[in-house]
PDB file of N, CA and C in Angstrom:
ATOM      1  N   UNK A   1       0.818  -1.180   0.000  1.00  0.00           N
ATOM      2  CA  UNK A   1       0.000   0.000   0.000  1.00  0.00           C
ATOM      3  C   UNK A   1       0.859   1.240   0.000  1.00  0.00           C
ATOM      4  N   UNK A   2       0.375   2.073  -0.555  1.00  0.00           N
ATOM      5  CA  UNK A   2       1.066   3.638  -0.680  1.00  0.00           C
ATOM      6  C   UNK A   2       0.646   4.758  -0.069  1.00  0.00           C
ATOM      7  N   UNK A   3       0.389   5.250   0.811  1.00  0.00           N
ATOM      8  CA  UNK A   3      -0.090   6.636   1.172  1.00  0.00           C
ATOM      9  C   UNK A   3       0.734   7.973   1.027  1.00  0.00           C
ATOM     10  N   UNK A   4       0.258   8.879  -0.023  1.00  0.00           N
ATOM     11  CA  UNK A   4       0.806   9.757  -0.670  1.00  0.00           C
ATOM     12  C   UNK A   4       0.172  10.992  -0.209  1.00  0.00           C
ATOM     13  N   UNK A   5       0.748  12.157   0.679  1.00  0.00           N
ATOM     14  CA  UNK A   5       0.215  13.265   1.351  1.00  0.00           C
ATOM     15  C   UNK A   5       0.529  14.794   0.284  1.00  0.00           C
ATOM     16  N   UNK A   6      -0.310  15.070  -0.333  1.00  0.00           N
ATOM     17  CA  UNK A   6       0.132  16.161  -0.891  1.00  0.00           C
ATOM     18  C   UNK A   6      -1.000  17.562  -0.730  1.00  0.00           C
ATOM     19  N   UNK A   7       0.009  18.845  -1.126  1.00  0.00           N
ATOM     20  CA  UNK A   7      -0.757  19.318  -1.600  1.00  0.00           C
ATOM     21  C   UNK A   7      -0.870  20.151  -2.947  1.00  0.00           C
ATOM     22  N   UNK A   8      -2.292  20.150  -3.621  1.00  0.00           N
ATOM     23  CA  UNK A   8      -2.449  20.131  -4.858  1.00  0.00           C
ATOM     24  C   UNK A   8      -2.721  22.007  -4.865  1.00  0.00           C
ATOM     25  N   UNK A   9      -2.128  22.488  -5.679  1.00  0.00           N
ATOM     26  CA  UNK A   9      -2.518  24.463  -5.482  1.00  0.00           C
ATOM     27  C   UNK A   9      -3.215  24.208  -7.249  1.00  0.00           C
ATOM     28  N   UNK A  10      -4.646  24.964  -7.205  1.00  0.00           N
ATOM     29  CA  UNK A  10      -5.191  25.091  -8.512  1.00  0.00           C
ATOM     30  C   UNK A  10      -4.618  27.046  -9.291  1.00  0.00           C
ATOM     31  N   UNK A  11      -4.243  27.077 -10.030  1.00  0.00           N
ATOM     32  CA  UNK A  11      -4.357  28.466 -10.215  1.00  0.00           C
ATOM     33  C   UNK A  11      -5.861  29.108 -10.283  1.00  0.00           C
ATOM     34  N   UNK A  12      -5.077  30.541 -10.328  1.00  0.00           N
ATOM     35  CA  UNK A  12      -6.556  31.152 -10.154  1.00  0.00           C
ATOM     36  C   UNK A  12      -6.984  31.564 -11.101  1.00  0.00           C
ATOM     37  N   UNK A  13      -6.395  30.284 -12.839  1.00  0.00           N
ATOM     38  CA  UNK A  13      -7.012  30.876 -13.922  1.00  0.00           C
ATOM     39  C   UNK A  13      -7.265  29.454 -14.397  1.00  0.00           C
ATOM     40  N   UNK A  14      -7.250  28.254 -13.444  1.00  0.00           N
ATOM     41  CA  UNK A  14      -7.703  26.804 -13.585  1.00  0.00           C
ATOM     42  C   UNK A  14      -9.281  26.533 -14.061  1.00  0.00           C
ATOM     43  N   UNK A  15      -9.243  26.127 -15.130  1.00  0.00           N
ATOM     44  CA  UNK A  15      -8.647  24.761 -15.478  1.00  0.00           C
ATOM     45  C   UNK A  15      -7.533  25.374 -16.888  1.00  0.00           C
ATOM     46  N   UNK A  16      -7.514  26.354 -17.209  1.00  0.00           N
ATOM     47  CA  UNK A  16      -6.077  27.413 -18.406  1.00  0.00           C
ATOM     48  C   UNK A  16      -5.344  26.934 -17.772  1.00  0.00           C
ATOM     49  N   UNK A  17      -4.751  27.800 -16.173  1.00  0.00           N
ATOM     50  CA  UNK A  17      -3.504  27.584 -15.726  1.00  0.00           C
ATOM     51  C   UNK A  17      -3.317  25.899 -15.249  1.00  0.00           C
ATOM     52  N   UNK A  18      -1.904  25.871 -15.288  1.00  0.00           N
ATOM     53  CA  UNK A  18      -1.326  24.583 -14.896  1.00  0.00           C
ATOM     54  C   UNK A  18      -1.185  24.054 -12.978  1.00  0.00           C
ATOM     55  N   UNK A  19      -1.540  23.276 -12.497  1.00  0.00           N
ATOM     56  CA  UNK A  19      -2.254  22.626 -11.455  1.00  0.00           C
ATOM     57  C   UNK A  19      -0.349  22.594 -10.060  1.00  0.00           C
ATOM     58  N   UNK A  20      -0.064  22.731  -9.607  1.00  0.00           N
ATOM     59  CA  UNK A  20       1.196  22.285  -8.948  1.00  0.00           C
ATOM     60  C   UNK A  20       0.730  21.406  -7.653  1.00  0.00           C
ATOM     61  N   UNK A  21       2.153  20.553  -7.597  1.00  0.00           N
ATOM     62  CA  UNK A  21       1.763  19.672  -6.465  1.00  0.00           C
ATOM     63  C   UNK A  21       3.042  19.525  -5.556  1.00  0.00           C
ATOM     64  N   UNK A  22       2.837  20.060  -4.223  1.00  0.00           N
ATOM     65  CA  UNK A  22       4.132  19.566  -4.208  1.00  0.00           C
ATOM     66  C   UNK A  22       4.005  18.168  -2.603  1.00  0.00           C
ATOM     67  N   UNK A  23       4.435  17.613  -2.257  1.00  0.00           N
ATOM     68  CA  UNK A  23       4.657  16.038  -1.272  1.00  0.00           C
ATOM     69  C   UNK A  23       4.869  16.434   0.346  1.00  0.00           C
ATOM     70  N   UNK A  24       4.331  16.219   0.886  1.00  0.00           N
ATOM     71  CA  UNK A  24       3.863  16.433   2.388  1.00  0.00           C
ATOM     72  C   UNK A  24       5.114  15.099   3.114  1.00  0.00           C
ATOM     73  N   UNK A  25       4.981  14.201   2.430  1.00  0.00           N
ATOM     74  CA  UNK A  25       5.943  13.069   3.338  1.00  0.00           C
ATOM     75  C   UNK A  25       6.897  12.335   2.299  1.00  0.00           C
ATOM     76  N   UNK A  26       7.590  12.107   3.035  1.00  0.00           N
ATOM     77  CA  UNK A  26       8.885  11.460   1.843  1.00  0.00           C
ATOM     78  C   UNK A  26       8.849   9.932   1.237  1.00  0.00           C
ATOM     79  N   UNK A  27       9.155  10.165  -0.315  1.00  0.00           N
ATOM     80  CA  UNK A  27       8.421   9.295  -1.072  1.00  0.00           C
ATOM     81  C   UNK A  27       9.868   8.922  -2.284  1.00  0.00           C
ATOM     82  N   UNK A  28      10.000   7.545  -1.954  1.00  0.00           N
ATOM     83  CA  UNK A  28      11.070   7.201  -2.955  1.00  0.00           C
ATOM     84  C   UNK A  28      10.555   6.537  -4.335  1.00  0.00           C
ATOM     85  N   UNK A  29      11.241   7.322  -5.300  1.00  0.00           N
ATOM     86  CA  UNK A  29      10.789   6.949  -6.905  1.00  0.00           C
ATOM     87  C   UNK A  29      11.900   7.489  -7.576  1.00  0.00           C
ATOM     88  N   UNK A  30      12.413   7.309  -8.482  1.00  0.00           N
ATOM     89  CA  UNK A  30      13.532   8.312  -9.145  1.00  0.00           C
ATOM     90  C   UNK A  30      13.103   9.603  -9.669  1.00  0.00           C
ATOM     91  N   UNK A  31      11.683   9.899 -10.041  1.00  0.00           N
ATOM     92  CA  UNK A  31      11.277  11.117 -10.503  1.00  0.00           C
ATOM     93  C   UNK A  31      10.849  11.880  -9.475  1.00  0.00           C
ATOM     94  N   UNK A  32      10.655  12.024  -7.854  1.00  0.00           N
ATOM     95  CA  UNK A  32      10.268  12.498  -6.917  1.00  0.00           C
ATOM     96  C   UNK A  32      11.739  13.404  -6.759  1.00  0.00           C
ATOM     97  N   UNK A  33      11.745  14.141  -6.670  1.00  0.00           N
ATOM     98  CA  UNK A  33      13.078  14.938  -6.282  1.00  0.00           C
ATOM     99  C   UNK A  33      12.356  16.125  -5.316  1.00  0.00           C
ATOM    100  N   UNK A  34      12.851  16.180  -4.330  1.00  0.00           N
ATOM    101  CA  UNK A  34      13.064  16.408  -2.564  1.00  0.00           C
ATOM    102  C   UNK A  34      11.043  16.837  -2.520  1.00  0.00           C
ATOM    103  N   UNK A  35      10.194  17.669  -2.654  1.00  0.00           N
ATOM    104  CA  UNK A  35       9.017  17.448  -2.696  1.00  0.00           C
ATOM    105  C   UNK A  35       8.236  17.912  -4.069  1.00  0.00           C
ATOM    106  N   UNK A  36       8.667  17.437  -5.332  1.00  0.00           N
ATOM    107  CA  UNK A  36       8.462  17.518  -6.757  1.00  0.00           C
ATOM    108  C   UNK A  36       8.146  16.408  -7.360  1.00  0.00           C
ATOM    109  N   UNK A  37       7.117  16.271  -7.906  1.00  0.00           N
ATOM    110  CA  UNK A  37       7.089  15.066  -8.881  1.00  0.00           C
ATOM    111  C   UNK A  37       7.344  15.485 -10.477  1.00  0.00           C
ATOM    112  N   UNK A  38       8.863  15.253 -10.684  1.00  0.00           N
ATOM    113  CA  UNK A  38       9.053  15.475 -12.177  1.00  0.00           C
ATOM    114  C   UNK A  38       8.269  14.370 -13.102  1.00  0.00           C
ATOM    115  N   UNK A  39       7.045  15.982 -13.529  1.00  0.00           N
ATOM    116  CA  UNK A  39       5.704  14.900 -14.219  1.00  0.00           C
ATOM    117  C   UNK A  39       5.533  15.900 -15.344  1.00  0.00           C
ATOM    118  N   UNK A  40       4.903  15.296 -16.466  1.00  0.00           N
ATOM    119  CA  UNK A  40       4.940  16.254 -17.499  1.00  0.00           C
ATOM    120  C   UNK A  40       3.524  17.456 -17.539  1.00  0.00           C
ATOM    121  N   UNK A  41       2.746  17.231 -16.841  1.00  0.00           N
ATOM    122  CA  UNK A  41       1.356  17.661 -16.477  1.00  0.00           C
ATOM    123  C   UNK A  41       1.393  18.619 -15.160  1.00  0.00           C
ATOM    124  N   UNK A  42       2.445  18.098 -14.431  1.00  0.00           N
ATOM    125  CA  UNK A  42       2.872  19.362 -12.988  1.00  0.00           C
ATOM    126  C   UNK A  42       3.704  20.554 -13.528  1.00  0.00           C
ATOM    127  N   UNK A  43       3.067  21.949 -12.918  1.00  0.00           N
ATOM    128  CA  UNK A  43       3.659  23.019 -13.502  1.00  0.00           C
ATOM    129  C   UNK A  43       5.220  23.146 -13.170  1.00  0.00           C
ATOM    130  N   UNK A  44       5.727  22.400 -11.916  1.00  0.00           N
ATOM    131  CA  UNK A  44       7.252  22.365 -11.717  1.00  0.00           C
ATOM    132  C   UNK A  44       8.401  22.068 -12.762  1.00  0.00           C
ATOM    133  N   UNK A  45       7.730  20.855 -13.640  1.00  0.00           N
ATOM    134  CA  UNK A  45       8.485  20.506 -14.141  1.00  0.00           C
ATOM    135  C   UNK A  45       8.559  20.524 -15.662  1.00  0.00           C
ATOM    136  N   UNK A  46       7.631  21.550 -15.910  1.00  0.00           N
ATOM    137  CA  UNK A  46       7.208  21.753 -17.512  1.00  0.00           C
ATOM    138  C   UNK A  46       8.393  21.875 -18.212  1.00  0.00           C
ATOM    139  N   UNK A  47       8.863  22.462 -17.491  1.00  0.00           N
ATOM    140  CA  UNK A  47      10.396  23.270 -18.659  1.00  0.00           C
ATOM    141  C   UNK A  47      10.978  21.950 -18.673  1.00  0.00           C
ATOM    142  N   UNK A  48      11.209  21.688 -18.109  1.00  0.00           N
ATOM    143  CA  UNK A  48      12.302  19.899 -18.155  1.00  0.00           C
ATOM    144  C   UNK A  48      11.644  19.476 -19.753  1.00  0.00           C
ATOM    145  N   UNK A  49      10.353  19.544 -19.780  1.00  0.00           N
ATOM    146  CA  UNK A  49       9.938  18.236 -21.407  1.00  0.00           C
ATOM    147  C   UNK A  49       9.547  19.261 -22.020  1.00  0.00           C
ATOM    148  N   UNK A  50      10.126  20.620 -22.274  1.00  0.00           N
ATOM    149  CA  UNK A  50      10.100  21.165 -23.829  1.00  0.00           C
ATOM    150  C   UNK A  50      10.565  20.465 -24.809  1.00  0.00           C
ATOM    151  N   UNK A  51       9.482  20.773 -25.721  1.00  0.00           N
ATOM    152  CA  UNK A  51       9.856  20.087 -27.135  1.00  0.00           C
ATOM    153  C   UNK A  51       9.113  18.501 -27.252  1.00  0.00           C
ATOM    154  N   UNK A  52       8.489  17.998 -25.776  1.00  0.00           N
ATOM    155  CA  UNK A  52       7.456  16.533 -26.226  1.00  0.00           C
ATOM    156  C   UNK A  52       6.131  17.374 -26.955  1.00  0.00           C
ATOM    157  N   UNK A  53       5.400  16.365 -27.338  1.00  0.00           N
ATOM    158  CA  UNK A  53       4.468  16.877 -28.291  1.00  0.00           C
ATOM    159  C   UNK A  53       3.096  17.591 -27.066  1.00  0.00           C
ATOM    160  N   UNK A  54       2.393  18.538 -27.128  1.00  0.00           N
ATOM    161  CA  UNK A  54       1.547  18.995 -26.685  1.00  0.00           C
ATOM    162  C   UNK A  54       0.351  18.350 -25.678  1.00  0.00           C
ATOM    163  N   UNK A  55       0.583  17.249 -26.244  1.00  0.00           N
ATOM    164  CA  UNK A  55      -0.476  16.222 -25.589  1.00  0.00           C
ATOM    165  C   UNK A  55      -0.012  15.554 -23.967  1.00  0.00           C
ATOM    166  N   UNK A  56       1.633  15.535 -24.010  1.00  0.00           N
ATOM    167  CA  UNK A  56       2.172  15.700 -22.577  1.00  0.00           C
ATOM    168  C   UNK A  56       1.953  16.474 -21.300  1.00  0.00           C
ATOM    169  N   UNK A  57       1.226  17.620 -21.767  1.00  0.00           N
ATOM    170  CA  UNK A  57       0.966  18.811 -20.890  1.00  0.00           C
ATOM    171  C   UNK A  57      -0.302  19.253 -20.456  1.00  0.00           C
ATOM    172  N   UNK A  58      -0.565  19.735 -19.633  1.00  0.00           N
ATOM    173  CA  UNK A  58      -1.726  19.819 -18.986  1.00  0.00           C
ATOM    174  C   UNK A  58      -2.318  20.659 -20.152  1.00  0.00           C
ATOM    175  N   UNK A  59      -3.716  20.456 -20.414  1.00  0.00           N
ATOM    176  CA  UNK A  59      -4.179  21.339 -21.378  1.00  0.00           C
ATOM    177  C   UNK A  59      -5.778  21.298 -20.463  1.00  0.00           C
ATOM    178  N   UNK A  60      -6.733  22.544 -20.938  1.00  0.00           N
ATOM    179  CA  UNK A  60      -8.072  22.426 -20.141  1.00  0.00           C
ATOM    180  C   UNK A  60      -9.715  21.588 -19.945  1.00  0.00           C
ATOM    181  N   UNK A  61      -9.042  20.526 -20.985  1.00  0.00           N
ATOM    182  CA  UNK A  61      -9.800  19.519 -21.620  1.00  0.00           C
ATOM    183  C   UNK A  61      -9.780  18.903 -20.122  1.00  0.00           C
ATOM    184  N   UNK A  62      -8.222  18.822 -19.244  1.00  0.00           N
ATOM    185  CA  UNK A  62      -7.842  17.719 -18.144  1.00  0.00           C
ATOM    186  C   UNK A  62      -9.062  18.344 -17.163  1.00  0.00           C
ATOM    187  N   UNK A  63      -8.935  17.291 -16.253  1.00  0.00           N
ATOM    188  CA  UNK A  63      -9.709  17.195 -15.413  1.00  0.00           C
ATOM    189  C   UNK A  63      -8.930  16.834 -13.439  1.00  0.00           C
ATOM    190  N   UNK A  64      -9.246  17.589 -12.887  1.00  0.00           N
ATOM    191  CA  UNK A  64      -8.579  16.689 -11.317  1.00  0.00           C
ATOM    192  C   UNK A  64      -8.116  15.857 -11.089  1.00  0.00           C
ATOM    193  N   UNK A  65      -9.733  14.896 -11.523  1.00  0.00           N
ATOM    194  CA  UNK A  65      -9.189  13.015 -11.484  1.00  0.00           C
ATOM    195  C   UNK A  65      -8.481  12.681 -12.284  1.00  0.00           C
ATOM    196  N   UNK A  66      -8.455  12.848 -13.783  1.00  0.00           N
ATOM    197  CA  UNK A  66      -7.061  12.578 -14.404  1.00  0.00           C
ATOM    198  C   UNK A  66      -6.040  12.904 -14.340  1.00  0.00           C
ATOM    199  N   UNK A  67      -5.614  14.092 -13.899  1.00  0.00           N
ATOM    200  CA  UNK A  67      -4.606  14.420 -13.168  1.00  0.00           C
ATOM    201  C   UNK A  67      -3.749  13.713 -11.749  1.00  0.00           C
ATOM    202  N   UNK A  68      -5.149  13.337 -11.142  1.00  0.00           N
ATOM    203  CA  UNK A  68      -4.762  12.459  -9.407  1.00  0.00           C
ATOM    204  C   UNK A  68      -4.382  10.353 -10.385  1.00  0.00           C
ATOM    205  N   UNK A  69      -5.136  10.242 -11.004  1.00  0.00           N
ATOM    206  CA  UNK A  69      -4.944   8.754 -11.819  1.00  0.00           C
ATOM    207  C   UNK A  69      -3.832   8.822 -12.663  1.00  0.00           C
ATOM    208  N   UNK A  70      -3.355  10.136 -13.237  1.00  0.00           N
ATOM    209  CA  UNK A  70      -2.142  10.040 -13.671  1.00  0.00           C
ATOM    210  C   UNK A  70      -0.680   9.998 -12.861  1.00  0.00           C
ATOM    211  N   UNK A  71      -1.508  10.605 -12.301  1.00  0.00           N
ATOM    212  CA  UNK A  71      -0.057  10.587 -10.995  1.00  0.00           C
ATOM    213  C   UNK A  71       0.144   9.272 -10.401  1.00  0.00           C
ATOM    214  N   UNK A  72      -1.075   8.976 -10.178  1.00  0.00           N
ATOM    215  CA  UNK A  72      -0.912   7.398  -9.658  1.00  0.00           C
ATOM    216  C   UNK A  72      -0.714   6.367 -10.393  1.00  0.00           C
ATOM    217  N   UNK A  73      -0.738   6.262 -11.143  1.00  0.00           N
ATOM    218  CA  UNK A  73      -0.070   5.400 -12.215  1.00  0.00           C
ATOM    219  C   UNK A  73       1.427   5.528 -12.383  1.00  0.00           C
ATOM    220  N   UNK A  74       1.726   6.872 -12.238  1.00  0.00           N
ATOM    221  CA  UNK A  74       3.241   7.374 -12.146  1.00  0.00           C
ATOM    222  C   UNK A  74       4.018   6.767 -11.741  1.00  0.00           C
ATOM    223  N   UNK A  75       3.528   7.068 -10.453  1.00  0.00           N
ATOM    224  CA  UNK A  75       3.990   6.850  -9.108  1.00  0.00           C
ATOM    225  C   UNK A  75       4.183   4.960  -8.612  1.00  0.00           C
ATOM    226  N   UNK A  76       3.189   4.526  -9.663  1.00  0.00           N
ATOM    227  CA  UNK A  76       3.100   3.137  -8.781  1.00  0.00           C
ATOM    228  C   UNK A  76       4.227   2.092  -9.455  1.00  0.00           C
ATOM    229  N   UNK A  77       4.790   2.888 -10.879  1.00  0.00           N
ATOM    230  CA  UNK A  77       5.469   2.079 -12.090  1.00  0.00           C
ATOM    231  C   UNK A  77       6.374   3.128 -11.466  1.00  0.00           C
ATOM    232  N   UNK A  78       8.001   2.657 -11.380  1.00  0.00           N
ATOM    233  CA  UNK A  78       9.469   2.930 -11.680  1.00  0.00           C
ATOM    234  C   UNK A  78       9.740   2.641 -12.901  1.00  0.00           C
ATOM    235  N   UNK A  79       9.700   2.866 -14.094  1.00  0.00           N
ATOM    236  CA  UNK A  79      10.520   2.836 -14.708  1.00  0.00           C
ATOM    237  C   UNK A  79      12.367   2.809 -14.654  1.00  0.00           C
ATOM    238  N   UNK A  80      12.688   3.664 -13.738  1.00  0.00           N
ATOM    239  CA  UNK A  80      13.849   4.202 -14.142  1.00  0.00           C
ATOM    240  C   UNK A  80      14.587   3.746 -12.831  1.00  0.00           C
ATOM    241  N   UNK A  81      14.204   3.014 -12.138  1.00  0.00           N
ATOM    242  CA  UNK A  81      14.316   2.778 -10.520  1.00  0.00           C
ATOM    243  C   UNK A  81      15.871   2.081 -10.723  1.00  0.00           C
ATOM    244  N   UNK A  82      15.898   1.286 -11.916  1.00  0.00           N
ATOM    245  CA  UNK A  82      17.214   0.892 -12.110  1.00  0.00           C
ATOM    246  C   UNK A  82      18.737   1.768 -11.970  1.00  0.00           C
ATOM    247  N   UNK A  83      17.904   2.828 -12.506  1.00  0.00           N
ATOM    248  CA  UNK A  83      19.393   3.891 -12.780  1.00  0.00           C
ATOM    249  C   UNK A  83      19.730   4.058 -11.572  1.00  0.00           C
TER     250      UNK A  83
END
């Protein structure tokens, strides 16, 4: 089981502006860096995936829950856990 404490800030031009999240308790993954989830949909880390195609990024079509199910899906797969 995982229990993941965050908190989620909406802008105050949401669902336009981009959603930030940042981690209440410490959480090991290789993309978690100190309370950041380098995600392509979190406003922290947008600049990191300039240049993926548009569809990577939060756009106003998204929704909360896809946003909270994307994360969790993220979060539950390491990919990179090897490195």
């Amino acid at each position: 089981g995982m229990v993941v404490h965050f908190i989620l800030n909406l802008p105050t031009n949401y669902p336009n502006g981009v959603p930030s999240m940042h981690l209440l308790n410490p959480f090991t993954h290789s993309h978690v860096i100190s309370d950041t989830i380098c995600f392509s949909l979190l406003k922290e880390w947008q600049w990191f995936f300039e240049g993926q195609p548009d569809t990577a990024f939060w756009n106003p079509a998204r929704t909360i829950r896809s946003l909270l199910e994307s994360v969790y899906i993220f979060l539950t797969v390491d990919e990179d856990k090897h490195v």
